[in-house]
C-alpha atoms as a PDB file:
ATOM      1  CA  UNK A   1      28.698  -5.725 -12.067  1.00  0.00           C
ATOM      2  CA  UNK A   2      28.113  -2.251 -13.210  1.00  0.00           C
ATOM      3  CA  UNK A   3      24.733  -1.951 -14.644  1.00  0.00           C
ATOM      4  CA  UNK A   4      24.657   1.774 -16.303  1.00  0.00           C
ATOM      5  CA  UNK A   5      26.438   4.391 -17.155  1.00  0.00           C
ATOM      6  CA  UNK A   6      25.833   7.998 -16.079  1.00  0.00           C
ATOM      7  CA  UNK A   7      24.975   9.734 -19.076  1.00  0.00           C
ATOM      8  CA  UNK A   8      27.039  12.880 -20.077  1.00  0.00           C
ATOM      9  CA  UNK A   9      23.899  14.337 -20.921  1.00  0.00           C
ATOM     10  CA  UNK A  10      22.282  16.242 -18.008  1.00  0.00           C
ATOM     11  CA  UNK A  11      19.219  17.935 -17.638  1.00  0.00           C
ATOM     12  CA  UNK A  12      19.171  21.843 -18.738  1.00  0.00           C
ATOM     13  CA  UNK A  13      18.696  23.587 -15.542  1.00  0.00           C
ATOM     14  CA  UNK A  14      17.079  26.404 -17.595  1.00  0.00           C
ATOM     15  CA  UNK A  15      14.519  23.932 -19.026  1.00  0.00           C
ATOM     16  CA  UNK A  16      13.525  22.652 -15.253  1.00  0.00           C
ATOM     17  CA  UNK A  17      13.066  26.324 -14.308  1.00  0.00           C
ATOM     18  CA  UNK A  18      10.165  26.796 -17.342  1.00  0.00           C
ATOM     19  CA  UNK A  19       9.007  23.671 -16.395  1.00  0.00           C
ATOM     20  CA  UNK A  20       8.241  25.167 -13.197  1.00  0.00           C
ATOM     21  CA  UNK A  21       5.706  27.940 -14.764  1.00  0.00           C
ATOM     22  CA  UNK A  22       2.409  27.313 -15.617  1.00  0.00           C
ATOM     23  CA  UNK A  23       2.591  28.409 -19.444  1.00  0.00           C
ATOM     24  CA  UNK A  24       5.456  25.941 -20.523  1.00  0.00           C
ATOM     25  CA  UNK A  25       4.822  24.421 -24.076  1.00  0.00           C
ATOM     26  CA  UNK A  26       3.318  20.290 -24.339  1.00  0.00           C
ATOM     27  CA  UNK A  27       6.675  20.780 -26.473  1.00  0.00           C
ATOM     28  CA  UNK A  28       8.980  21.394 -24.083  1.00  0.00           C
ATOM     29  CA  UNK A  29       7.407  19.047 -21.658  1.00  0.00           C
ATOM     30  CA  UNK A  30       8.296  16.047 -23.845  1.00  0.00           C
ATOM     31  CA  UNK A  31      11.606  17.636 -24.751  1.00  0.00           C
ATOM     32  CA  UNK A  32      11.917  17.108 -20.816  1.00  0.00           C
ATOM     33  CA  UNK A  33      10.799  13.708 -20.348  1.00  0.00           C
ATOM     34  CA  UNK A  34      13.588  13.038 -23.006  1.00  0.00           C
ATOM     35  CA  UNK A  35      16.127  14.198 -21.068  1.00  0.00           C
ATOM     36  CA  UNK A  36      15.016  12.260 -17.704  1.00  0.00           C
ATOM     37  CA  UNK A  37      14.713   8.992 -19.591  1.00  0.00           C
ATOM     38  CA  UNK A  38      17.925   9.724 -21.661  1.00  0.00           C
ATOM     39  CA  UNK A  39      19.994   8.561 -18.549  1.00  0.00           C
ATOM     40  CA  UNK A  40      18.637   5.708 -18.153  1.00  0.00           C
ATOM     41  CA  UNK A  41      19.192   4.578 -21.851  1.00  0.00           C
ATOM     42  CA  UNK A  42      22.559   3.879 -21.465  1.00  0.00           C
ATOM     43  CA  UNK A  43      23.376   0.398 -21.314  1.00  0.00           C
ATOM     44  CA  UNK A  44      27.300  -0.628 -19.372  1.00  0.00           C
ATOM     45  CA  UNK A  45      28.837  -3.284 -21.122  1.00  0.00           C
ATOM     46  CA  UNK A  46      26.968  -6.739 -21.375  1.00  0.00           C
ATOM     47  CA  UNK A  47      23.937  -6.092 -18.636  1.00  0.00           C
ATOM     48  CA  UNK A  48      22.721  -9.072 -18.281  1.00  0.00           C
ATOM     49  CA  UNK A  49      25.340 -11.294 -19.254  1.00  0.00           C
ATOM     50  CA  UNK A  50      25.445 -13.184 -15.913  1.00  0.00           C
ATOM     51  CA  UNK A  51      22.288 -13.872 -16.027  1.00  0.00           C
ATOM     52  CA  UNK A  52      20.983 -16.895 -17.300  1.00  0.00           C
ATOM     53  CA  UNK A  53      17.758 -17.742 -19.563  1.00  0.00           C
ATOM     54  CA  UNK A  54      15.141 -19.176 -17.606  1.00  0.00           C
ATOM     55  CA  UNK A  55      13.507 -22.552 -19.074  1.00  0.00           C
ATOM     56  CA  UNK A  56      10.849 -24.932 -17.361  1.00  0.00           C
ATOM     57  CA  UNK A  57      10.213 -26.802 -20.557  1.00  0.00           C
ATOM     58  CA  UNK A  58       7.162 -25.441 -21.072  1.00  0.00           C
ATOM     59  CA  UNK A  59       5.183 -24.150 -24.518  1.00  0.00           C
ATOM     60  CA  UNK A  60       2.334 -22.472 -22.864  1.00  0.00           C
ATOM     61  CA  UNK A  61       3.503 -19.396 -24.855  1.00  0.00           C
ATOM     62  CA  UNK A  62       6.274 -17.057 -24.647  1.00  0.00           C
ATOM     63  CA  UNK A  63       7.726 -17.396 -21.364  1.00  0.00           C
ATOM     64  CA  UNK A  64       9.065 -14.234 -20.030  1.00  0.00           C
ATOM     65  CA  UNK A  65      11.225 -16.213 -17.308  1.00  0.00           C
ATOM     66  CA  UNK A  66      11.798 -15.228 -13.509  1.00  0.00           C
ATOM     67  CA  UNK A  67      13.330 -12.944 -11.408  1.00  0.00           C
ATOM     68  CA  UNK A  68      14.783  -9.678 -12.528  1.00  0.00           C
ATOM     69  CA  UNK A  69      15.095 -10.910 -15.758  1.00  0.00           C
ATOM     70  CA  UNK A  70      11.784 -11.912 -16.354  1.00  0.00           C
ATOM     71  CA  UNK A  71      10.637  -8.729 -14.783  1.00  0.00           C
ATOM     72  CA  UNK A  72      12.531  -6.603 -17.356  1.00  0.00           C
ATOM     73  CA  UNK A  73      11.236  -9.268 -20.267  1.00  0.00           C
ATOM     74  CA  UNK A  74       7.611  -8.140 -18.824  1.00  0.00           C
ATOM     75  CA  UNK A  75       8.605  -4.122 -19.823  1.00  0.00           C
ATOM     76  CA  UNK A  76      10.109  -5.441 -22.992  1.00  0.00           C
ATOM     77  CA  UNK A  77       6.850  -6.762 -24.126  1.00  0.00           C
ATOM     78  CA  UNK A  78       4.555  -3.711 -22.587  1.00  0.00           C
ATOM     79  CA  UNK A  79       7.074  -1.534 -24.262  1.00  0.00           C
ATOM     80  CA  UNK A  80       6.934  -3.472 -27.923  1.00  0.00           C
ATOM     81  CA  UNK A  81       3.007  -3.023 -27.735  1.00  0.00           C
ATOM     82  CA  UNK A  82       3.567   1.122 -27.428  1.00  0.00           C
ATOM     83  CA  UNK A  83       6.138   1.254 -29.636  1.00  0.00           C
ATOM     84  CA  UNK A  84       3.976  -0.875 -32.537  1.00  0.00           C
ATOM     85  CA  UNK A  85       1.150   1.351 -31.766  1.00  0.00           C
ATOM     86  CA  UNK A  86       2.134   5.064 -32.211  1.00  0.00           C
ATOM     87  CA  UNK A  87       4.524   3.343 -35.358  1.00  0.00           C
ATOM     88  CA  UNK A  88       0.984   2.789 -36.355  1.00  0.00           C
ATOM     89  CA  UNK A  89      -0.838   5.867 -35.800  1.00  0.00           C
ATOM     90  CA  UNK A  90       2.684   7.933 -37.816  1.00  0.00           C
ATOM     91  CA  UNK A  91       2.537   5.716 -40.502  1.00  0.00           C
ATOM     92  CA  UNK A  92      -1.411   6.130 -41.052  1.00  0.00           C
ATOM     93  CA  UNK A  93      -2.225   9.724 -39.439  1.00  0.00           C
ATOM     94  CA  UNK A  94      -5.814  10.268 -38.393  1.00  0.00           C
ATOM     95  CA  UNK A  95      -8.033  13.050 -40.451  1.00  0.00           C
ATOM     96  CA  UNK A  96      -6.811  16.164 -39.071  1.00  0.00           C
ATOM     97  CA  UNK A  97      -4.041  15.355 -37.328  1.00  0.00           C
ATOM     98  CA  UNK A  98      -2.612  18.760 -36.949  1.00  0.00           C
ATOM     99  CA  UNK A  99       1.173  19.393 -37.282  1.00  0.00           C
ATOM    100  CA  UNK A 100       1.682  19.866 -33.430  1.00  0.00           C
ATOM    101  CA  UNK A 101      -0.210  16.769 -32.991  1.00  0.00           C
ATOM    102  CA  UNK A 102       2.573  15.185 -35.138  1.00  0.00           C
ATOM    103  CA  UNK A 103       4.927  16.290 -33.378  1.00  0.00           C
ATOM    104  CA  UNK A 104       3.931  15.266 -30.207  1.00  0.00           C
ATOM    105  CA  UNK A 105       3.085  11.461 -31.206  1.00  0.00           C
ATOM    106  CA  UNK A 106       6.127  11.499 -33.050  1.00  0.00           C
ATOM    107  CA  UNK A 107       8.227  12.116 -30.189  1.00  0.00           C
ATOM    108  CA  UNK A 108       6.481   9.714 -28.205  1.00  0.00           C
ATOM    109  CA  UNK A 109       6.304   7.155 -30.419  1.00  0.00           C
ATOM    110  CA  UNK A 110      10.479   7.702 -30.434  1.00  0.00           C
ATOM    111  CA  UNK A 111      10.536   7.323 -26.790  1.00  0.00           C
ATOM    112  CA  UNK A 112       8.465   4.075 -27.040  1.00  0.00           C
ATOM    113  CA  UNK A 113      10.825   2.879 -29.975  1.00  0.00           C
ATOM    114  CA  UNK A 114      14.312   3.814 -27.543  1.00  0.00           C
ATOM    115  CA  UNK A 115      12.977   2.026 -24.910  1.00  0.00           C
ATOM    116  CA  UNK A 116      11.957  -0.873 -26.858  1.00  0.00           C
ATOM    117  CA  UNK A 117      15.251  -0.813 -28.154  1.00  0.00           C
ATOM    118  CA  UNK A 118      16.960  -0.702 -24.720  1.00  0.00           C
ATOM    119  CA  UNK A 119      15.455  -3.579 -22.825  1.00  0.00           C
ATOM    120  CA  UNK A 120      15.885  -5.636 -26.127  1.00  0.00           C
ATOM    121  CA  UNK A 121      19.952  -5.017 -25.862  1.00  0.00           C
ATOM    122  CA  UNK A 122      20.082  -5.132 -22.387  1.00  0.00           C
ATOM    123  CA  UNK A 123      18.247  -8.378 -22.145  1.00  0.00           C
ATOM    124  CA  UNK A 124      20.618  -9.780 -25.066  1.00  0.00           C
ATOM    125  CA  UNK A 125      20.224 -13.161 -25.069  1.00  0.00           C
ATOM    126  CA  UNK A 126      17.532 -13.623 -22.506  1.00  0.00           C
ATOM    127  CA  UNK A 127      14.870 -11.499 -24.054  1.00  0.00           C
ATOM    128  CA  UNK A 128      12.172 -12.967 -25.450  1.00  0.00           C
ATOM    129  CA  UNK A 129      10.385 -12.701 -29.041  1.00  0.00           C
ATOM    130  CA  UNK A 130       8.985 -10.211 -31.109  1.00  0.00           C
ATOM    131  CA  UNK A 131       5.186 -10.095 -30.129  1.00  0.00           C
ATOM    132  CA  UNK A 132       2.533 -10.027 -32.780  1.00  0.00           C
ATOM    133  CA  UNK A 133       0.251  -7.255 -32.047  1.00  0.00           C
ATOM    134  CA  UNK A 134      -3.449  -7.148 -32.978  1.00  0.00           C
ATOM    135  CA  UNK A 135      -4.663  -3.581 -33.697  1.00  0.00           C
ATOM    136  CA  UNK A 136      -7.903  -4.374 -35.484  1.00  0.00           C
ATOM    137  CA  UNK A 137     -10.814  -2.738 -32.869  1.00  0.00           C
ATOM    138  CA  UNK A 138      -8.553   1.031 -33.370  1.00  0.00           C
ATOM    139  CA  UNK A 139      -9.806   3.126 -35.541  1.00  0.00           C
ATOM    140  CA  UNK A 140      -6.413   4.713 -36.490  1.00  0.00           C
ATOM    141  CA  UNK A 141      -8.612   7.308 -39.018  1.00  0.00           C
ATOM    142  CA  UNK A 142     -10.047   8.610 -35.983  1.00  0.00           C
ATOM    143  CA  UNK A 143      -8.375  11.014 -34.118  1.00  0.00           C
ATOM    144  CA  UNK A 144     -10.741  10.165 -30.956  1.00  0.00           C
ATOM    145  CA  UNK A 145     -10.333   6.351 -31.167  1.00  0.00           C
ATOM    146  CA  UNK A 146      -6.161   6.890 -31.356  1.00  0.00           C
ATOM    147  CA  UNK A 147      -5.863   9.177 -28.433  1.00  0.00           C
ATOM    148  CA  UNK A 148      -8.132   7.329 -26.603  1.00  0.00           C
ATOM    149  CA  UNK A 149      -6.702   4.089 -26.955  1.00  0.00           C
ATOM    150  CA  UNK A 150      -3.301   6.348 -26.406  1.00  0.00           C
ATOM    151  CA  UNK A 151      -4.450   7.364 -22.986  1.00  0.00           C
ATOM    152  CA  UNK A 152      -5.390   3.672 -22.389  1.00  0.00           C
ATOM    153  CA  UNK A 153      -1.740   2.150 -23.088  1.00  0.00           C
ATOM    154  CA  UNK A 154       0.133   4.988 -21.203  1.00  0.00           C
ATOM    155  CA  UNK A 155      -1.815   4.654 -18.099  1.00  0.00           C
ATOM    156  CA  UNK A 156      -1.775   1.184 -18.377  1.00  0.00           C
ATOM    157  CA  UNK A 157       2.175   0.835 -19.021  1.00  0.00           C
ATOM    158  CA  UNK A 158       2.264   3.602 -15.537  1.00  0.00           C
ATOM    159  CA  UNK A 159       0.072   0.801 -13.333  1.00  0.00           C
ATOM    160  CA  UNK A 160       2.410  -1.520 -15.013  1.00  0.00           C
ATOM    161  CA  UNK A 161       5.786   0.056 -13.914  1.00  0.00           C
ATOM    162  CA  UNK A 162       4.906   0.237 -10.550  1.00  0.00           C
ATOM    163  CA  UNK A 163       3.112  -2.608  -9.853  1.00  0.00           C
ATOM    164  CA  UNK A 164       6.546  -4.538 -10.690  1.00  0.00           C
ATOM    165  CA  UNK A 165       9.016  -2.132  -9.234  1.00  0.00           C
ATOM    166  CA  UNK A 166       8.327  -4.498  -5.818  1.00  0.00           C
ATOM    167  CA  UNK A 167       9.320  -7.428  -7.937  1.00  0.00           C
ATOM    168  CA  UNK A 168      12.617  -6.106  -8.602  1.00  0.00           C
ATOM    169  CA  UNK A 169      16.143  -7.311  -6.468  1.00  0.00           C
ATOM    170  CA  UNK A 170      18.328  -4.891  -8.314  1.00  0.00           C
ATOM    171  CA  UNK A 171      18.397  -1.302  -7.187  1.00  0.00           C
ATOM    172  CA  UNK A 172      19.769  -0.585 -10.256  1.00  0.00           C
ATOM    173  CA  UNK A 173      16.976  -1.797 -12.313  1.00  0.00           C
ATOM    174  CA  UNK A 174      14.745  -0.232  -9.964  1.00  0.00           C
ATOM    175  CA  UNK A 175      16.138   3.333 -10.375  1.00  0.00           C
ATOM    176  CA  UNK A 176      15.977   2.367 -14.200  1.00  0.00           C
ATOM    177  CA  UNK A 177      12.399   1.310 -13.806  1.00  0.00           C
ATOM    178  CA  UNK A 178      11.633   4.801 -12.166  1.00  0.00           C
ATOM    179  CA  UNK A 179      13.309   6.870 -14.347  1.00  0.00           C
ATOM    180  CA  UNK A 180      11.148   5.548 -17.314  1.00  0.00           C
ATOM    181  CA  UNK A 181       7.930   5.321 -15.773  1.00  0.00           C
ATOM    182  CA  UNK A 182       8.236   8.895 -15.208  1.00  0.00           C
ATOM    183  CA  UNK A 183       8.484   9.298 -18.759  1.00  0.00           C
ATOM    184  CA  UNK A 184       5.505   7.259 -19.556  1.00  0.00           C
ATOM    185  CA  UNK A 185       3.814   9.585 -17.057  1.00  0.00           C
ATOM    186  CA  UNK A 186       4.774  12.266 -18.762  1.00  0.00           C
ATOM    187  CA  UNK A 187       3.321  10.772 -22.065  1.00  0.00           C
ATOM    188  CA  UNK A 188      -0.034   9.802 -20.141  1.00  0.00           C
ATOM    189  CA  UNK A 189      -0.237  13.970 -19.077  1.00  0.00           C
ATOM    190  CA  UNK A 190       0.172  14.946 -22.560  1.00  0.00           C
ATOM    191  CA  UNK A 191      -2.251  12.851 -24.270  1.00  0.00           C
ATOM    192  CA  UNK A 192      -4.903  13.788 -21.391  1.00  0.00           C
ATOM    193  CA  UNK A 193      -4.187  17.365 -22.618  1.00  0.00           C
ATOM    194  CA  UNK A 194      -4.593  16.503 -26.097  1.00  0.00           C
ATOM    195  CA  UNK A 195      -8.081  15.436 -25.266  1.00  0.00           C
ATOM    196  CA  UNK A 196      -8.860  17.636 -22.622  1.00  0.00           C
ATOM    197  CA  UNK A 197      -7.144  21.149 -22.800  1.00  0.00           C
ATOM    198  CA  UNK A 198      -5.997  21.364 -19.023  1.00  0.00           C
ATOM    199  CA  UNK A 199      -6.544  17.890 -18.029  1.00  0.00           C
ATOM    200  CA  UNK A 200      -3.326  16.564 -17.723  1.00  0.00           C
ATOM    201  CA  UNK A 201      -3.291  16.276 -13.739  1.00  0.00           C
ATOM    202  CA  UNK A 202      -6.716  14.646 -13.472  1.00  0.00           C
ATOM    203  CA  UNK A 203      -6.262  11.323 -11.964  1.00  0.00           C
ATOM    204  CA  UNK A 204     -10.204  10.666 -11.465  1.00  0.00           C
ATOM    205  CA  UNK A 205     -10.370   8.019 -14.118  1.00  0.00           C
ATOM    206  CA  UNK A 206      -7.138   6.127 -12.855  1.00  0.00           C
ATOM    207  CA  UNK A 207      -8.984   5.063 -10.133  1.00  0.00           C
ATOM    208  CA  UNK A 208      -9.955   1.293 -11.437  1.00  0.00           C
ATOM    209  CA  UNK A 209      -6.034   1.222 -11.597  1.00  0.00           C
ATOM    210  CA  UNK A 210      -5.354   2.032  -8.042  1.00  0.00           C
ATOM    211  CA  UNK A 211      -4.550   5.815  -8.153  1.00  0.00           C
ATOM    212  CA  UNK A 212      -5.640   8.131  -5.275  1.00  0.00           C
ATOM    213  CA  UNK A 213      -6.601  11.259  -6.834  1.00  0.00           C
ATOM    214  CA  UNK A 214      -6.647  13.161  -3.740  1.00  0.00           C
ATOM    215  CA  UNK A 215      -3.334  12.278  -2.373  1.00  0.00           C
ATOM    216  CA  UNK A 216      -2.032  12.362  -6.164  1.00  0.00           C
ATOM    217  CA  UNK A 217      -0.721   8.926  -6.367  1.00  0.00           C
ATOM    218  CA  UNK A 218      -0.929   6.806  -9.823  1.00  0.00           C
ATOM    219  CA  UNK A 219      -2.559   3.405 -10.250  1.00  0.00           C
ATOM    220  CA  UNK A 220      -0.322   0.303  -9.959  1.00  0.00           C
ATOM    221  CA  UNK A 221      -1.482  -2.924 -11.256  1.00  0.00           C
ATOM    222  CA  UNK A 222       0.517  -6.255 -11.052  1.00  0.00           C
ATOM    223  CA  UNK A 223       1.450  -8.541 -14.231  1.00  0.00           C
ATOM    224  CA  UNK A 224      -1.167 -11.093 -14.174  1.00  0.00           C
ATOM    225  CA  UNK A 225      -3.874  -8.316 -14.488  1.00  0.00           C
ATOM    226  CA  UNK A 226      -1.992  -6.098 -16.622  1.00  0.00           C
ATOM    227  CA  UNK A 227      -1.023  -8.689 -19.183  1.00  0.00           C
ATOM    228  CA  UNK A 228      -5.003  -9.828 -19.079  1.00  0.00           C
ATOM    229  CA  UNK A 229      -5.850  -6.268 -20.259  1.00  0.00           C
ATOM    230  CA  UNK A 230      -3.105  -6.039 -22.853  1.00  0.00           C
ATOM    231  CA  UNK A 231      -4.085  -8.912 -24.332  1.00  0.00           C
ATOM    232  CA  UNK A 232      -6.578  -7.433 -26.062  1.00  0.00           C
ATOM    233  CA  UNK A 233      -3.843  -5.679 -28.517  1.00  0.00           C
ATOM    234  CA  UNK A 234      -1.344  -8.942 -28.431  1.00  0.00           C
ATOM    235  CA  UNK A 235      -1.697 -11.882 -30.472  1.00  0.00           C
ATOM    236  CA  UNK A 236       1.487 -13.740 -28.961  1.00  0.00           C
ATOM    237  CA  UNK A 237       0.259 -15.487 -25.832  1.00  0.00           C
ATOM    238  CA  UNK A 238       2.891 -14.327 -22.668  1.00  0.00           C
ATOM    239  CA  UNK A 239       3.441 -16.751 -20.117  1.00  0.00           C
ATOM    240  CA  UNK A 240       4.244 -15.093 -17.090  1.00  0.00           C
ATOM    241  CA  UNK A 241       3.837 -17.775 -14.340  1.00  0.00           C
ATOM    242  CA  UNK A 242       7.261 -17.777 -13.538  1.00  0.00           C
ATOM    243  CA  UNK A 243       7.621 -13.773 -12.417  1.00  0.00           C
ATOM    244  CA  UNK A 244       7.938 -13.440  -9.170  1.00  0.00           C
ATOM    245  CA  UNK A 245       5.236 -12.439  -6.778  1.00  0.00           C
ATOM    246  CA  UNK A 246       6.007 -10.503  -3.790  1.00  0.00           C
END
């Protein structure tokens, strides 16, 4: 069954080149991470249609299911909590949120939002409910408790990514798995910058994640433990007992 669809829309050659210089914009860079994750939004007919929706009879919460499907139910819900939150910080901007600032969440939060959107249509029948978040220890007035809590999810939602790309059968979700964790990367760089002019590359404080600062590898976390710290911000209780393990 054919999964995706290569997109029409390529990357601009030009815009890799700039990307290549040090003095490229924190605009440009998202306008980049766009166009990596664009391909990947494309869904090819019914994706999961032969897949079936997994039920053990239990009501220990929402179940997320097993397999890939369960797998991509897992992203679904990471991705509803990112998309909620930066829906929150547009709709109630912290004091003296400049207009680049703006920008920059808004364009994230419209990443979050597309691939939200995705995993929710590709997942048709199978995917599982709307969560109910729980934002009430943010600050959203404060432009220090929003970006840190906005480093928090992004790095979080990178451990996340690849911690489950094991878990995955399908090389196709795989490569889709890849192509939007890179974005998410992307999003983690530019909110380090945001706090720290120039600190987008500093892995130090990924290390209770996993990362390896010196070798430059990310964190990677699996489900059990990043559900446990995303729970904080989720009211819905997520069953995941039935994603696979190894």
């Amino acid at each position: 069954m054919e999964i995706l669809k290569r997109n029409s829309k390529q990357e601009d050659p030009s815009l890799l080149d700039e990307l290549a210089q040090k003095d490229f914009s924190r605009r440009k860079f998202l306008r980049f991470s766009s166009l990596v994750g664009a391909s990947a939004l494309v869904i090819g007919g019914s994706t999961l249609a032969g897949c079936s929706k997994d039920d053990d009879g239990t009501t220990d919460g929402v179940n997320l299911g097993s397999g890939d499907t369960g797998v991509l139910n897992y992203a679904y819900a990471l991705e509803q909590l990112e998309a909620a939150f930066y829906t929150q910080v547009m709709a109630t901007p912290f004091s003296g949120m400049t207009t680049l600032e703006s920008e920059y969440l808004k364009d994230i939060r419209d990443h979050e939002i597309a691939h939200r959107e995705f995993f929710k249509a590709a997942l048709g029948s199978n995917a599982i409910q709307g969560l109910e978040v729980d934002f009430s220890s943010i600050n959203f007035g404060s432009r220090d408790s929003v970006l840190a809590t906005a480093k928090a999810f992004e790095d979080l939602g990178v451990a996340a990514y690849n911690g489950a790309g094991k878990l995955l059968t399908s090389t196709d979700y795989l490569t889709l798995a890849g192509k939007i964790v890179s974005v998410e990367a992307r999003h983690a760089a530019l909110i380090r910058d945001l706090i720290s002019n120039g600190s987008f590359s500093d892995l130090t404080s990924l290390a209770p994640l996993g990362s390896n600062n010196t070798n430059g590898l990310d964190g990677a976390l699996n489900p059990p433990d990043v559900l446990a710290i995303a729970s904080t911000y989720v009211k819905t209780k997520i069953n995941a007992s039935n994603l696979p393990t190894a």
